[in-house]
PDB file of N, CA and C in Angstrom:
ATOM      1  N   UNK A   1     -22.455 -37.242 -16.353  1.00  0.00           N
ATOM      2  CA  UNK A   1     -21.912 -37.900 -15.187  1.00  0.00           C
ATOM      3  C   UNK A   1     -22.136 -36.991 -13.978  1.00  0.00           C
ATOM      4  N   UNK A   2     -22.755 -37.893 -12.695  1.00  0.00           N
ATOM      5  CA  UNK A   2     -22.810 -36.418 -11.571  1.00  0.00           C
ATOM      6  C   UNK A   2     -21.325 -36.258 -11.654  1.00  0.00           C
ATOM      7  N   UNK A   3     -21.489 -35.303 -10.293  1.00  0.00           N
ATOM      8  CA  UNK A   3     -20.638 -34.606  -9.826  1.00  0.00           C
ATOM      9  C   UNK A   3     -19.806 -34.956  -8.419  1.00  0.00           C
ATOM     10  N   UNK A   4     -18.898 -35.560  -8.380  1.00  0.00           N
ATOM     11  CA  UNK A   4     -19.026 -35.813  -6.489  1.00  0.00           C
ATOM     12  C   UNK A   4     -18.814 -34.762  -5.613  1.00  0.00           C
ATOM     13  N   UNK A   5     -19.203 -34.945  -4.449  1.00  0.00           N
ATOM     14  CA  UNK A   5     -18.686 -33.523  -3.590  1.00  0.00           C
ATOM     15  C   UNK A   5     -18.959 -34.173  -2.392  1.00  0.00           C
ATOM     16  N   UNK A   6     -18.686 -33.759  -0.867  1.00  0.00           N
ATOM     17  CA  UNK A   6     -18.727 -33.996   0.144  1.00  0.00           C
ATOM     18  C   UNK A   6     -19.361 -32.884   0.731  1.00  0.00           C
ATOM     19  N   UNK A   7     -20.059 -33.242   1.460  1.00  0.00           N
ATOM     20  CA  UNK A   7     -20.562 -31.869   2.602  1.00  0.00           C
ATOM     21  C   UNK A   7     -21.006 -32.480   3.608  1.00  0.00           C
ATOM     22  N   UNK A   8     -21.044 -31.708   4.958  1.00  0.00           N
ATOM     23  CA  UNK A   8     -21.036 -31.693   6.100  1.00  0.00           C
ATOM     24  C   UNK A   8     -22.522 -31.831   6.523  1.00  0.00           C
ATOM     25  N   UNK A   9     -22.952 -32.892   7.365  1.00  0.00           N
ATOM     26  CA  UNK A   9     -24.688 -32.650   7.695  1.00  0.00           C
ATOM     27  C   UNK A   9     -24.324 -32.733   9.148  1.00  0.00           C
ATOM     28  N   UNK A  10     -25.574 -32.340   9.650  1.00  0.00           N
ATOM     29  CA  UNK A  10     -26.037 -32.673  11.143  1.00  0.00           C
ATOM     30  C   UNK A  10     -25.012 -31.410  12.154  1.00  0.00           C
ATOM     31  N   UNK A  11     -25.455 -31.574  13.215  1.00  0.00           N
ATOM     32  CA  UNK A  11     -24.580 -30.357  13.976  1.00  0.00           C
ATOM     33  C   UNK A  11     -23.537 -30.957  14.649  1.00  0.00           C
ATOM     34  N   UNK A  12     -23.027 -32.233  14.420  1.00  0.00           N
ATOM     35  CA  UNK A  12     -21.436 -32.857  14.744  1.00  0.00           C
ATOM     36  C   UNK A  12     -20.312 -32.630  13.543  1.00  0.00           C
ATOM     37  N   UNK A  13     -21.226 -31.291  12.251  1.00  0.00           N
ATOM     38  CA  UNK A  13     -20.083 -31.516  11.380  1.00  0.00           C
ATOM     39  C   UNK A  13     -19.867 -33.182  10.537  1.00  0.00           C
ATOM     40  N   UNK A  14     -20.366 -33.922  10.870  1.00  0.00           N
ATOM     41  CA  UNK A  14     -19.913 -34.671  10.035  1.00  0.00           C
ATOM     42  C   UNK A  14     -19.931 -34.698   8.556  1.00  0.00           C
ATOM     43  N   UNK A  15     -18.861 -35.310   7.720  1.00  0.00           N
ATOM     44  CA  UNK A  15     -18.787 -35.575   6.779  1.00  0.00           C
ATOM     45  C   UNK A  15     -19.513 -36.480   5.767  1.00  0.00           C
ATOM     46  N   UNK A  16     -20.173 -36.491   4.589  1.00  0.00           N
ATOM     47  CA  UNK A  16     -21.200 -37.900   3.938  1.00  0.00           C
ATOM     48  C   UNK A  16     -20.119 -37.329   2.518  1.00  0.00           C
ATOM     49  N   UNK A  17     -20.631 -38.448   1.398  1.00  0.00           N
ATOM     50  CA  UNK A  17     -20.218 -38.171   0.201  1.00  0.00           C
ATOM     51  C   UNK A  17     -21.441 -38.180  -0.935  1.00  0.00           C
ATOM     52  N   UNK A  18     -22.066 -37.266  -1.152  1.00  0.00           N
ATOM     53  CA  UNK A  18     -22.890 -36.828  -1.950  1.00  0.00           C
ATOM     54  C   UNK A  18     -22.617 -36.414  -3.395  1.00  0.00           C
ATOM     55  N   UNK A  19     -23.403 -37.255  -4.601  1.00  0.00           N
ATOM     56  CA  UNK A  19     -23.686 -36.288  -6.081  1.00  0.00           C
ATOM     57  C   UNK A  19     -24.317 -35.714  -6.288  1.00  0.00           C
ATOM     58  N   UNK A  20     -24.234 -34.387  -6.950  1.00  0.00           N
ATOM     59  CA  UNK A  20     -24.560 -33.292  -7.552  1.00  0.00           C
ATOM     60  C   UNK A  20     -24.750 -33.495  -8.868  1.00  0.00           C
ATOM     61  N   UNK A  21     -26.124 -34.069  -9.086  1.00  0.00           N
ATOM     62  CA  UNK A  21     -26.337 -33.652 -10.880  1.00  0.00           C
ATOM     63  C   UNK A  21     -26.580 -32.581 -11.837  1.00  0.00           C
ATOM     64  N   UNK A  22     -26.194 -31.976 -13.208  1.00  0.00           N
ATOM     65  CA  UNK A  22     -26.203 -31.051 -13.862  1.00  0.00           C
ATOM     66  C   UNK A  22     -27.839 -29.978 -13.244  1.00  0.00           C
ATOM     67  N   UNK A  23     -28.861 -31.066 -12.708  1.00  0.00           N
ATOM     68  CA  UNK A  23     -29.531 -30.419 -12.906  1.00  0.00           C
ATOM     69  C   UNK A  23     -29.912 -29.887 -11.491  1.00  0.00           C
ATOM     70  N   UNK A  24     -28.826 -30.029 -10.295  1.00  0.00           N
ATOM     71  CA  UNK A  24     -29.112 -29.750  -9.294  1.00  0.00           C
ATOM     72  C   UNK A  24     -29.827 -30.521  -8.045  1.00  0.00           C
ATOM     73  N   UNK A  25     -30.156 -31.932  -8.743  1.00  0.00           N
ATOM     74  CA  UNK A  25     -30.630 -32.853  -7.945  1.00  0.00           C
ATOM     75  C   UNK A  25     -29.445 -33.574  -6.949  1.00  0.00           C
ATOM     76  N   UNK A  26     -29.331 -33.200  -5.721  1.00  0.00           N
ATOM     77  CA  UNK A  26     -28.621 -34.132  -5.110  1.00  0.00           C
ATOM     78  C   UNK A  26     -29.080 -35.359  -4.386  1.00  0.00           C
ATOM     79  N   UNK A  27     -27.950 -35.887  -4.716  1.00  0.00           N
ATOM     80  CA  UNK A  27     -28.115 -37.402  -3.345  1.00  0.00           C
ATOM     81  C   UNK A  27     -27.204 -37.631  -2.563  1.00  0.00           C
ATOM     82  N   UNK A  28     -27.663 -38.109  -1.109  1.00  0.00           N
ATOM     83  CA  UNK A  28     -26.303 -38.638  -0.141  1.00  0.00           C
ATOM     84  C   UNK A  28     -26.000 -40.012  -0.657  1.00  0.00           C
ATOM     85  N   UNK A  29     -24.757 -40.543  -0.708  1.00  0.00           N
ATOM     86  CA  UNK A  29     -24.356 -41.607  -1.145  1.00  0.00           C
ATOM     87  C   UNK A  29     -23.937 -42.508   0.147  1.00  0.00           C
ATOM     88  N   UNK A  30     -23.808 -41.600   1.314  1.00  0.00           N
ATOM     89  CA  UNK A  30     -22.914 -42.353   2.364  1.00  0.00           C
ATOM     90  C   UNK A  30     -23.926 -41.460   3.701  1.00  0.00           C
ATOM     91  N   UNK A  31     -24.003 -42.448   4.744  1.00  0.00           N
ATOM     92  CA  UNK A  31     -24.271 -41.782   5.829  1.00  0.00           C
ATOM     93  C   UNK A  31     -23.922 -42.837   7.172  1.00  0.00           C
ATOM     94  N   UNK A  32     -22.718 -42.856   7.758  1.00  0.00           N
ATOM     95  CA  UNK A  32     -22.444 -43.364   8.784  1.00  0.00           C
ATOM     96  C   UNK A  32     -22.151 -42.216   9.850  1.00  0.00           C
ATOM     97  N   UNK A  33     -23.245 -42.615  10.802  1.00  0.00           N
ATOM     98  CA  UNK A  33     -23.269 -41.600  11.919  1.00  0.00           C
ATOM     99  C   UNK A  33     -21.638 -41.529  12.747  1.00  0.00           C
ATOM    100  N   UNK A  34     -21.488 -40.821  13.140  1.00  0.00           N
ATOM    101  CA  UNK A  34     -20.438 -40.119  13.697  1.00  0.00           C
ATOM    102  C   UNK A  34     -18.536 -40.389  13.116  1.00  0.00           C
ATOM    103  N   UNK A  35     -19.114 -40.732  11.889  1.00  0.00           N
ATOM    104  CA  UNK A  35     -17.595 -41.369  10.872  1.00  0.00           C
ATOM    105  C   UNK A  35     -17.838 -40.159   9.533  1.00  0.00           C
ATOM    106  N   UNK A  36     -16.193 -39.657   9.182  1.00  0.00           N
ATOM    107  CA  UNK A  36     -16.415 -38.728   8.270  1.00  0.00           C
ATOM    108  C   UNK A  36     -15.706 -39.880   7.062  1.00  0.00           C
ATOM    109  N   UNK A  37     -16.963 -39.450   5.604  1.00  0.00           N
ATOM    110  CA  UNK A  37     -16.434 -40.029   4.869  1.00  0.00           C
ATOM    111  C   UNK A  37     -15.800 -38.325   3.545  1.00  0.00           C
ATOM    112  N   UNK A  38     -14.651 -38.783   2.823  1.00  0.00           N
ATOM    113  CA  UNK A  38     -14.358 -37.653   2.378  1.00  0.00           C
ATOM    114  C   UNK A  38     -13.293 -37.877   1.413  1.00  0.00           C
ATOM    115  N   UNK A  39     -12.774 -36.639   0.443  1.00  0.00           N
ATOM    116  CA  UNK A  39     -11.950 -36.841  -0.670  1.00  0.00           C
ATOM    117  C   UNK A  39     -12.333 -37.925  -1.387  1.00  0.00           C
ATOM    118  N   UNK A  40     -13.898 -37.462  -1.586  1.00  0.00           N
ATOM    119  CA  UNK A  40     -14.500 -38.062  -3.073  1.00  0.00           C
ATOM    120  C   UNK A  40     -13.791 -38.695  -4.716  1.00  0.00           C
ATOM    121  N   UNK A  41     -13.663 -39.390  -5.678  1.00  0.00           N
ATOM    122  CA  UNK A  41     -13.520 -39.213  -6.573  1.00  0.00           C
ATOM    123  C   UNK A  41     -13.373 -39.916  -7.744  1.00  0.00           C
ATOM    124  N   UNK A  42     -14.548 -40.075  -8.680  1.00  0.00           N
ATOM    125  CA  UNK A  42     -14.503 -40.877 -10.047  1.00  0.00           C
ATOM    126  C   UNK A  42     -13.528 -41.472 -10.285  1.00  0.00           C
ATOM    127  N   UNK A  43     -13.887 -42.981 -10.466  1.00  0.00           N
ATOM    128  CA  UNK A  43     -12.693 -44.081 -11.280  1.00  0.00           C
ATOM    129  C   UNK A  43     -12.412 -43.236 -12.777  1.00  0.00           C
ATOM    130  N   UNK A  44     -11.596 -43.395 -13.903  1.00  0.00           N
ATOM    131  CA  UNK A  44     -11.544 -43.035 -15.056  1.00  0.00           C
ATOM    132  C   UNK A  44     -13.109 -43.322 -16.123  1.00  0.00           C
ATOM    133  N   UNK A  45     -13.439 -44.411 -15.574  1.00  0.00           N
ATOM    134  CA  UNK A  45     -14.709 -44.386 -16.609  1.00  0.00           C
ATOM    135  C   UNK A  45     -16.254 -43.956 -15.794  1.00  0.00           C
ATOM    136  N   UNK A  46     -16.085 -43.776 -14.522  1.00  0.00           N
ATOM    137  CA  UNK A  46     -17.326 -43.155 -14.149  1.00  0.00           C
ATOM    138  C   UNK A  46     -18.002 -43.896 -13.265  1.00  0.00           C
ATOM    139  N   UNK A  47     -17.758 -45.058 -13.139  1.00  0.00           N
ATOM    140  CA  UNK A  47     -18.626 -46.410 -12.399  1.00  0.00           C
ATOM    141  C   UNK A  47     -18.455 -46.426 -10.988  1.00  0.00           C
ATOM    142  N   UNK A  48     -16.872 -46.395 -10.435  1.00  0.00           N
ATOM    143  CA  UNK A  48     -16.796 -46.370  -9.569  1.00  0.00           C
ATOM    144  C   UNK A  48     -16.411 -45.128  -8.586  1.00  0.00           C
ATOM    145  N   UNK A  49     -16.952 -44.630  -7.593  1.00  0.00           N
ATOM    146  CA  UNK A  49     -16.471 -43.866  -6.851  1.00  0.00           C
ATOM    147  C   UNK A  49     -15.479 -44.120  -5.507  1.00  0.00           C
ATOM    148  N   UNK A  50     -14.193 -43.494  -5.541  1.00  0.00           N
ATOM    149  CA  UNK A  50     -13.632 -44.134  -4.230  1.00  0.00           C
ATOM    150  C   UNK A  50     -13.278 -43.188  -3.477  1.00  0.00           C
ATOM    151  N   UNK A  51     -13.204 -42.953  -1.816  1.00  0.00           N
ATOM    152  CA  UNK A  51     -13.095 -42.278  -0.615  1.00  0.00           C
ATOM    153  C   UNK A  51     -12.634 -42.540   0.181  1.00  0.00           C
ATOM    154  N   UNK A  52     -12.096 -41.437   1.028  1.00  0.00           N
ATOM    155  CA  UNK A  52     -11.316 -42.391   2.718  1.00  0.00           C
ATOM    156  C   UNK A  52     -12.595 -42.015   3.660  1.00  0.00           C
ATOM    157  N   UNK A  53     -12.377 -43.034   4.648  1.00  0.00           N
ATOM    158  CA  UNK A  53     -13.258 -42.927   5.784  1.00  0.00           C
ATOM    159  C   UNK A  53     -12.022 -43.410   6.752  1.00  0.00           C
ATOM    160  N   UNK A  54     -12.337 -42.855   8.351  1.00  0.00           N
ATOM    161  CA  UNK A  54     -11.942 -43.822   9.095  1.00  0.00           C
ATOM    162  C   UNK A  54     -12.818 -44.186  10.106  1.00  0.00           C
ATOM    163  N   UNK A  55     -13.336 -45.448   9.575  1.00  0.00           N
ATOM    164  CA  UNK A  55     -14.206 -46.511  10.136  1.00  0.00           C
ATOM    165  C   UNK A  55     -13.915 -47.425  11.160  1.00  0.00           C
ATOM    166  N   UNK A  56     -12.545 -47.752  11.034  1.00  0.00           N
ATOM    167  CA  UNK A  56     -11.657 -48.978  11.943  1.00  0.00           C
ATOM    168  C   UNK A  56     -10.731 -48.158  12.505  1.00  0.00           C
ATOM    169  N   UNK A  57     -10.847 -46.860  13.153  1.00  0.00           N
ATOM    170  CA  UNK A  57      -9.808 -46.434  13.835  1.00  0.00           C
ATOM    171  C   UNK A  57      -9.054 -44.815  13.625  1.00  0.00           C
ATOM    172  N   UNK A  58      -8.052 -44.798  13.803  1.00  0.00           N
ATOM    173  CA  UNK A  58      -7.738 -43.357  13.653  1.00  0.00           C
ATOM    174  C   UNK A  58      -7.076 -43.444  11.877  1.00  0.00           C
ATOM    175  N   UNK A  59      -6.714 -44.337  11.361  1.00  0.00           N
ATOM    176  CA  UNK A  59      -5.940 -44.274  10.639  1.00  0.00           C
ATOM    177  C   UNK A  59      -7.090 -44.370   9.135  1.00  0.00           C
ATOM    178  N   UNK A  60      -6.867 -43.728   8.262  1.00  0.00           N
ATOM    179  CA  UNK A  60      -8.033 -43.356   7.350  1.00  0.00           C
ATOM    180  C   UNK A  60      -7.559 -44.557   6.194  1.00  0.00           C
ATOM    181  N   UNK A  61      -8.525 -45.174   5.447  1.00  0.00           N
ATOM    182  CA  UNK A  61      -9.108 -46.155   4.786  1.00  0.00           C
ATOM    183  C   UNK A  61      -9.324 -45.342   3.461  1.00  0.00           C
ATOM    184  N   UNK A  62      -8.856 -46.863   2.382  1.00  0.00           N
ATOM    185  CA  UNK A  62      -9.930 -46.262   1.235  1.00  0.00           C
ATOM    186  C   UNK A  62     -10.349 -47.126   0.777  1.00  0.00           C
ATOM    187  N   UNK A  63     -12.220 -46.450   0.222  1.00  0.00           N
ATOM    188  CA  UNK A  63     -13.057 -47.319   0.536  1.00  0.00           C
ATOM    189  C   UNK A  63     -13.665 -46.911  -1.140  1.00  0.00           C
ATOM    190  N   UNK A  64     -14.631 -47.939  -1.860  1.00  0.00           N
ATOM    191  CA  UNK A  64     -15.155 -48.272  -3.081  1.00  0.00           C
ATOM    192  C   UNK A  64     -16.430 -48.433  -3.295  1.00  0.00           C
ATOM    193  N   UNK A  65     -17.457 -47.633  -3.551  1.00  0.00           N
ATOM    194  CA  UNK A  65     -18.548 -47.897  -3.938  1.00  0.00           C
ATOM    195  C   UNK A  65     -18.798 -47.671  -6.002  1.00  0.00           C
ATOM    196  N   UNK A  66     -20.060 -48.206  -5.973  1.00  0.00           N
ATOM    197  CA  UNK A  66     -20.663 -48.100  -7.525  1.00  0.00           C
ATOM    198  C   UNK A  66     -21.082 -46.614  -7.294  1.00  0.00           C
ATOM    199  N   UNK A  67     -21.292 -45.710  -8.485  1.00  0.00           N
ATOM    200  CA  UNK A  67     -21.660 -44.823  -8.573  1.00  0.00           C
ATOM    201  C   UNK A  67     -23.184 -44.701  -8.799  1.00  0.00           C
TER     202      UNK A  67
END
């Protein structure tokens, strides 16, 4: 199963939500320009990944993608 993690791209600091596989291959999963997405983390069986963003405002969201 990757790994989730968040890290910071671009020089505004922003936030994406990226996996880390065993073998070091990463991918960005998320990239909305000037919105931090963050606090990554596996459903119990692995499928789904869920995160807050705040997309609609100041108040932070949580949001559901497939893994």
């Amino acid at each position: 199963m990757p790994l989730p993690s968040k890290a910071a791209t671009g020089g505004s600091g922003q936030a994406d939500i990226w996996v880390a596989r065993p073998s070091g291959e990463q991918r960005r999963l998320t990239h909305t320009p000037s919105v931090d997405e963050t606090e990554p983390a596996f459903s119990p069986n692995g499928n789904l990944i869920v995160y807050t963003s705040r997309r609609h405002g100041y108040d932070s969201d949580v949001w559901i993608m497939r893994a």
